[in-house]
Each structure stands twice: as structure tokens, then as C-alpha cells.
C-alpha atoms as a PDB file:
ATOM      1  CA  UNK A   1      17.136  28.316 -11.022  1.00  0.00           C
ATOM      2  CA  UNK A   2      14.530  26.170  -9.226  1.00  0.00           C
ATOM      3  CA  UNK A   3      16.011  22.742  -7.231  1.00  0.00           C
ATOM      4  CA  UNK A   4      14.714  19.890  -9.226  1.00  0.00           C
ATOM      5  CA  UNK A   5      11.595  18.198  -7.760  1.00  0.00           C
ATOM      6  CA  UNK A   6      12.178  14.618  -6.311  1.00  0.00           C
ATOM      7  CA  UNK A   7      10.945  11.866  -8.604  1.00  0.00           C
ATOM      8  CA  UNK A   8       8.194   9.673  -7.691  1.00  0.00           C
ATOM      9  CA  UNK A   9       9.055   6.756  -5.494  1.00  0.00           C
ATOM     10  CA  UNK A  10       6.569   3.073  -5.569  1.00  0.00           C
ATOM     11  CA  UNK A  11       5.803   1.045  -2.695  1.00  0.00           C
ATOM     12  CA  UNK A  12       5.238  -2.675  -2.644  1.00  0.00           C
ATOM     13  CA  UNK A  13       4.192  -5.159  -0.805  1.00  0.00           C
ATOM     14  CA  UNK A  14       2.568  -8.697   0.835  1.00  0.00           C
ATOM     15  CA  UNK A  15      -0.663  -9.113   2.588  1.00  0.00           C
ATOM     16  CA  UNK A  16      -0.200 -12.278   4.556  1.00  0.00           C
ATOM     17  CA  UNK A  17      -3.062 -13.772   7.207  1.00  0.00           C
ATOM     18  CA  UNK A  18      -2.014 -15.453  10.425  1.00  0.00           C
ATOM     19  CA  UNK A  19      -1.303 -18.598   8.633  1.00  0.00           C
ATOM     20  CA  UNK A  20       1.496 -16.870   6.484  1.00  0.00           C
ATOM     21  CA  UNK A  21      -0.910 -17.296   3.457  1.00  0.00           C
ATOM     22  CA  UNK A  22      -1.482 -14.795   0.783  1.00  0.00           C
ATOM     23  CA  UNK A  23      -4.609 -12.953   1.161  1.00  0.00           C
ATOM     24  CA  UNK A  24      -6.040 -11.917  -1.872  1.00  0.00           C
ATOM     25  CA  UNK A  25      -8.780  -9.068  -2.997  1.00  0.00           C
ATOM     26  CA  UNK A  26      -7.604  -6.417   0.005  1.00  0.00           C
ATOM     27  CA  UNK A  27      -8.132  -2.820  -0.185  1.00  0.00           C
ATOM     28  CA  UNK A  28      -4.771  -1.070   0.928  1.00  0.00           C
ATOM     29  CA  UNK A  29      -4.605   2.416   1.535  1.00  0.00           C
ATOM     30  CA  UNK A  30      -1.677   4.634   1.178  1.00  0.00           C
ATOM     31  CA  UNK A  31      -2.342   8.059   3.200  1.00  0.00           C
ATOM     32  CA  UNK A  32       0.249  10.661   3.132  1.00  0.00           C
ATOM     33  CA  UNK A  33       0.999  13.352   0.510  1.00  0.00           C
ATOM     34  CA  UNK A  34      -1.714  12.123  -1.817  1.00  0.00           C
ATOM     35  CA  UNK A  35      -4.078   9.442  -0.937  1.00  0.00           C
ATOM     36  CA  UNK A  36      -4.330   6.550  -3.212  1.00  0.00           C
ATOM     37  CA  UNK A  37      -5.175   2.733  -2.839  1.00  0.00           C
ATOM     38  CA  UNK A  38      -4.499  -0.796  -4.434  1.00  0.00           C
ATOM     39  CA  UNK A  39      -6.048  -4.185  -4.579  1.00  0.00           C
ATOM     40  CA  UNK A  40      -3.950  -7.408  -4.034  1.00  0.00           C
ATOM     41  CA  UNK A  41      -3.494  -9.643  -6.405  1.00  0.00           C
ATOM     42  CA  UNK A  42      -4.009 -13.505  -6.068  1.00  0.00           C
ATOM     43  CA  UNK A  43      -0.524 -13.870  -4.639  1.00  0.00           C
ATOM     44  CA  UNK A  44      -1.471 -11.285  -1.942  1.00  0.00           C
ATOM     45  CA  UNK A  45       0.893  -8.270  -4.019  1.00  0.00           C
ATOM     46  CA  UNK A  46       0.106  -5.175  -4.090  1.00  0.00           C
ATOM     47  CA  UNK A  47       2.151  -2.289  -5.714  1.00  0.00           C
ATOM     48  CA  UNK A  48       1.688   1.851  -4.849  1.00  0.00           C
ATOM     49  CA  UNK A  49       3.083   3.701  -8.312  1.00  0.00           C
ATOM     50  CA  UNK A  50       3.920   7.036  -8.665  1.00  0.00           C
ATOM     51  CA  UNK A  51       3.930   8.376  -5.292  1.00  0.00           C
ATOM     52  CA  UNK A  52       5.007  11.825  -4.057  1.00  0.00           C
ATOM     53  CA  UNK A  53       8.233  11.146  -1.782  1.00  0.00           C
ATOM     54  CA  UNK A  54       7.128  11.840   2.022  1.00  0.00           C
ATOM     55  CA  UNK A  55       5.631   9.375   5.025  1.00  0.00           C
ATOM     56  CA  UNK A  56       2.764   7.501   4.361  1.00  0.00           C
ATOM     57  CA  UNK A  57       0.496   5.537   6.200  1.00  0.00           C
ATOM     58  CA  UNK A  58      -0.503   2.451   4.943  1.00  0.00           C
ATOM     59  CA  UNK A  59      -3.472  -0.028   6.331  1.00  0.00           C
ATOM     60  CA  UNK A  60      -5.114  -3.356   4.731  1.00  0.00           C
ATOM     61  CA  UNK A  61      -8.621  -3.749   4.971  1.00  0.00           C
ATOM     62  CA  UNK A  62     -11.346  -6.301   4.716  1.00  0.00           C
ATOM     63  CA  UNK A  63     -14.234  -7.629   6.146  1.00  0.00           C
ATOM     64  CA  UNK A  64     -13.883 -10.238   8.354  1.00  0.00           C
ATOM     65  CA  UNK A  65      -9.960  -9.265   9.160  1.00  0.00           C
ATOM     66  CA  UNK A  66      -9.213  -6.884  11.824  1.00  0.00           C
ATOM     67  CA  UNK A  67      -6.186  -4.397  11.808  1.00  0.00           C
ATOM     68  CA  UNK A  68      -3.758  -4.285  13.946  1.00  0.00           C
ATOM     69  CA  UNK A  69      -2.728  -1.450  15.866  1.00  0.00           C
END
């Protein structure tokens, strides 16, 4: 008998600029087991679905916003 393979888990979260204001229209990456991005919403949400259990890392780009590290 094989173990059973663990369920998909989500991630969630906020993109927020230096003002603490929502940012809306960011790419966010999820990099780990599979790769896979998301798009905030016009609350600054964003919401990973589906994801094979493990570490991921996850960044927020766009232009004009840098990073940081």
C-alpha cells in the first residue's frame, strides 16, 4: 500500500506599497515545486491555488517598484 500523497495547499496574500496602500495589477511569482503566478486584484489580493506542499519562493514585480532583498 502506497502512503497517501499530501493534498494541495493555497497561498494568499497582500501587496502593499510604502504608503500601506494596496497595489493593484502585480505579477507574483510562486517558485518552488511547480512554478506558477497570480495577478492582484484591485484590493492588492492575490491567491496561489492548488499548490504542491514544499518551500516556495515568492516575489512581486512591477515596473517602477523595486524588490526588496
Amino acid at each position: 500500500m502506497e502512503p497517501d500523497a499530501p493534498a494541495p495547499g493555497s497561498l494568499s496574500g497582500l501587496v502593499l506599497d510604502e504608503r500601506n496602500l494596496p497595489v493593484p495589477n502585480v505579477v507574483v511569482s510562486a517558485l518552488g515545486a511547480v512554478t506558477t503566478i497570480a495577478v492582484t486584484d484591485s484590493t492588492g489580493h492575490y491567491t496561489f491555488g492548488a499548490l504542491t506542499p514544499g518551500p516556495y519562493l515568492v516575489r512581486a514585480h512591477l515596473a517602477g517598484y523595486i524588490a526588496p532583498r
